[in-house]
Protein backbone atom coordinates (compact mmCIF):
# COMPACT_ATOMS: atom_id res chain seq x y z
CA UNK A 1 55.88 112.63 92.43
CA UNK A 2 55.54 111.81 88.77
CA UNK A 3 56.77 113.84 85.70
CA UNK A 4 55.92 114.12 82.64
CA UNK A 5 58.01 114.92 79.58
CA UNK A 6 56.72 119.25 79.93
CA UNK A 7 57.77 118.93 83.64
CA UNK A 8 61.55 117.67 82.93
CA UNK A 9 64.33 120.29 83.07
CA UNK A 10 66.94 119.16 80.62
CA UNK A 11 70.27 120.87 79.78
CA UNK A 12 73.13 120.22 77.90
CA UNK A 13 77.27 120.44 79.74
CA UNK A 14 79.23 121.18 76.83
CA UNK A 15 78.41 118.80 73.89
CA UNK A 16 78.87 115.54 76.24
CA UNK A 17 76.82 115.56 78.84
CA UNK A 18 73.08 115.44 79.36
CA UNK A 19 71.24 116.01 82.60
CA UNK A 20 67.68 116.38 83.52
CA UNK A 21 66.54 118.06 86.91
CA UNK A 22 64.50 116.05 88.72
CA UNK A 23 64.21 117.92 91.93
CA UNK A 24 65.32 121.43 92.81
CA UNK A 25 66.46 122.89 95.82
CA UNK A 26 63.25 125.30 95.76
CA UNK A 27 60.85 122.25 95.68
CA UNK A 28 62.57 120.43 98.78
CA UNK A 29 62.69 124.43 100.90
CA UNK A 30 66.45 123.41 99.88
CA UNK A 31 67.07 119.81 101.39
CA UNK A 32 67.97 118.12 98.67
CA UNK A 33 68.29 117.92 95.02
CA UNK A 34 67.65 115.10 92.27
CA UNK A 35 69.29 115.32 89.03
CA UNK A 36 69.68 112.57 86.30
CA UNK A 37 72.69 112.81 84.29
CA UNK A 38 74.29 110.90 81.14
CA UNK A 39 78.03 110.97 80.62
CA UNK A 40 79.54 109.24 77.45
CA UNK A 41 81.78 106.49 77.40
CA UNK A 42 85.10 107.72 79.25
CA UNK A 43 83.94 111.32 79.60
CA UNK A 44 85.70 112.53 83.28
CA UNK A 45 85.18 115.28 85.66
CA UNK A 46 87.21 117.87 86.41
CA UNK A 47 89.22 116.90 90.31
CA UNK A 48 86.71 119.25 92.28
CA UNK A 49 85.39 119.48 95.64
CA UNK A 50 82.03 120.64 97.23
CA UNK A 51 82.42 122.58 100.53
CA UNK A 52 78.54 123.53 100.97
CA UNK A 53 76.54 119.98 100.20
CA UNK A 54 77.10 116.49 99.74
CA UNK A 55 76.61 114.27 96.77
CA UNK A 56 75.74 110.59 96.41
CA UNK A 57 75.60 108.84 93.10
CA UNK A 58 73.39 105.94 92.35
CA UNK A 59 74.59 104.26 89.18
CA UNK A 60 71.38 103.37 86.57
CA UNK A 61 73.09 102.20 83.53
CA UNK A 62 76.94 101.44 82.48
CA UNK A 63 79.72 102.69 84.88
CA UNK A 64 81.43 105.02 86.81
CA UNK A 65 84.70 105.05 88.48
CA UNK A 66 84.99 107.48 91.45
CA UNK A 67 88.03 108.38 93.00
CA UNK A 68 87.09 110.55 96.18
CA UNK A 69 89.99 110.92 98.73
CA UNK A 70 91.78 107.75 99.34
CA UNK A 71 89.26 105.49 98.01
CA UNK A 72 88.72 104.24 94.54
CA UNK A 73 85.23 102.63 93.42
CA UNK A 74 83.92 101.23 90.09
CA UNK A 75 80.19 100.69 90.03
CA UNK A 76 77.83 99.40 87.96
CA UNK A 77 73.62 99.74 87.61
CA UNK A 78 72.62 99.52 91.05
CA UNK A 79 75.70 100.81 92.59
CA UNK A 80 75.80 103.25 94.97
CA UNK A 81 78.34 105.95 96.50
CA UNK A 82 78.57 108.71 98.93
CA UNK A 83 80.82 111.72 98.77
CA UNK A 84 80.98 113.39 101.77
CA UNK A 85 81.82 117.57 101.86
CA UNK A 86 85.02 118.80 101.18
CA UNK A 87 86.68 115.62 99.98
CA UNK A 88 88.35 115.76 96.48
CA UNK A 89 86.67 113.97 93.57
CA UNK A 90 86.53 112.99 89.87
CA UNK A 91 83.82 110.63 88.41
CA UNK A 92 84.73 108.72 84.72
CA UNK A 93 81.88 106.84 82.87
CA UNK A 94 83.06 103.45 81.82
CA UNK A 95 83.56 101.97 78.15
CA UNK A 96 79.61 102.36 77.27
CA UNK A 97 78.99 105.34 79.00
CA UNK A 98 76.73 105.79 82.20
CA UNK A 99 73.57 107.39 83.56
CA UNK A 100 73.22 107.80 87.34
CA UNK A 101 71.23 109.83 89.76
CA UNK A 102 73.13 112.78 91.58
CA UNK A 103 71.67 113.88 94.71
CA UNK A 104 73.32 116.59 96.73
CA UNK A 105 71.92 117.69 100.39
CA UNK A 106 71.46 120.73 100.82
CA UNK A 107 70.68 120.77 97.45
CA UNK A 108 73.40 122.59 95.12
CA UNK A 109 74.23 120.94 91.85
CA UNK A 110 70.79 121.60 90.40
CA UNK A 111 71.15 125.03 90.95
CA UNK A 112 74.98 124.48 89.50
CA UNK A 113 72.94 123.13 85.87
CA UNK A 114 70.24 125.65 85.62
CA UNK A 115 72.63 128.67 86.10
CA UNK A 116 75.20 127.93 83.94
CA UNK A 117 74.31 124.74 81.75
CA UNK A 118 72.51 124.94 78.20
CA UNK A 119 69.00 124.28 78.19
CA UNK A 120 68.76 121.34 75.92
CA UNK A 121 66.31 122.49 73.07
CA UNK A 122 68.74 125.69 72.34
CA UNK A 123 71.73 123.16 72.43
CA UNK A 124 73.26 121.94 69.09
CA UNK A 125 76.28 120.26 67.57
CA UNK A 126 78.59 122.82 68.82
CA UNK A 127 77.57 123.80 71.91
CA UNK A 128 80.41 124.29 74.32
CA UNK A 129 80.30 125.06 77.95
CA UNK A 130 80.38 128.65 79.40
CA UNK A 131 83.79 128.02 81.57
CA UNK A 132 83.60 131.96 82.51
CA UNK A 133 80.21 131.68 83.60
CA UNK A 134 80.87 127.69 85.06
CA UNK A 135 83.69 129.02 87.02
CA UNK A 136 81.86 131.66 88.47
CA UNK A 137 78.58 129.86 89.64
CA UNK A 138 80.85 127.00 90.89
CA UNK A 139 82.81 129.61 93.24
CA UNK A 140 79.39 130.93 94.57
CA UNK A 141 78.10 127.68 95.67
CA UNK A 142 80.75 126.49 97.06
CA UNK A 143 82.49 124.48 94.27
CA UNK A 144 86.25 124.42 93.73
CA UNK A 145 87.87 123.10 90.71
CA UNK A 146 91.17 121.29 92.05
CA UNK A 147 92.29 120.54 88.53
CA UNK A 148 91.42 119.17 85.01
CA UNK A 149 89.90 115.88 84.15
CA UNK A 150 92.45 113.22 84.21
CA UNK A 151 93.76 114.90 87.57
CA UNK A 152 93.35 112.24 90.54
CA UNK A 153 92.68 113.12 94.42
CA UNK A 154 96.42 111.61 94.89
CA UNK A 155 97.37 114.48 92.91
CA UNK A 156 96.69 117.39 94.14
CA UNK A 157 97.89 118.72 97.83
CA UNK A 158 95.07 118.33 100.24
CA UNK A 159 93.64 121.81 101.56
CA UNK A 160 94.63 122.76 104.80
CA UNK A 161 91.14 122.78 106.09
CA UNK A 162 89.79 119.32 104.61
C-alpha cells in the first residue's frame, strides 16, 4: 500500500520529535502498527515499558542506542531490534539524529501518537507535550513510565511480575 502526502498522519512529540503514522491498529483489525519517527541528535526516551504489545525498531537513517533489559545495542541504517513485552527500555538517537520505523503488535503506539501527540500543521516553535494527557493515554494502553530520560534499565528495580 502506497501513500501519498494527503494520506500521511503526521504529529509533532513536544518540539523534538516527528512521527508519521503509517499504519493504524484500525487498518490491520489491530495486528500491528507502522509508524515512522525522527528523533534529533541525542534526544532519549523516557525508561518505559509496554505490557500490552511489542515493539521492533528498524533503523533508516543515523542511530539509535537501545538499552532494553540486560542488553545494550547501537544500530545504524539497516539495523534492526526487537523489544519484547514488559521489558524496560530507553532508545537515544546518535550524534546526527535518527529516523526508524516503530512497529508494535498488537498495534498500540499509533494509537499512543494520535491521542495525545500534536498534529503537525497546528504544531509551532513552542509546542510542548501534553504530559497530563501523555500520562494518561500511556496508563490506558498499557504503558508505564519507569523514569526520566537518562534513566537506564540497570536503574530501576525490576517489577515483580516481569
Amino acid at each position: 500500500m502506497t501513500h501519498d502526502s494527503a494520506d500521511h498522519r503526521e504529529y509533532q512529540l513536544g518540539q523534538e520529535v516527528h512521527v508519521t503514522i503509517l499504519t493504524t491498529g484500525a487498518e490491520t483489525n489491530g495486528r500491528h502498527d507502522l509508524v515512522d519517527g525522527v528523533q534529533p541528535a541525542r534526544s532519549m526516551t523516557p525508561l518505559h515499558m509496554h505490557t500490552r504489545y511489542e515493539e521492533r525498531l528498524w533503523v533508516l537513517e543515523g542511530q539509535l542506542t537501545i538499552w532494553a533489559g540486560d542488553r545494550e545495542v547501537t544500530l545504524g541504517a539497516g539495523g534492526f531490534f526487537h523489544i519484547p513485552t514488559n521489558v524496560p527500555h530507553t532508545i537515544q538517537a546518535g550524534p546526527a539524529g535518527a529516523r526508524a520505523l516503530n512497529i508494535t503488535s498488537p498495534a498500540g503506539f499509533a494509537e499512543l501518537i494520535e491521542r495525545s501527540a500534536t498534529p503537525a500543521h497546528l504544531a509551532g516553535p513552542d509546542t510542548q507535550l501534553d504530559m497530563e494527557l501523555f500520562t494518561k493515554v500511556t496508563a490506558e494502553l498499557g504503558d508505564v513510565v519507569l523514569g526520566p530520560p537518562g534513566t537506564l534499565p540497570s536503574e530501576v528495580r525490576r517489577h515483580p511480575t516481569t
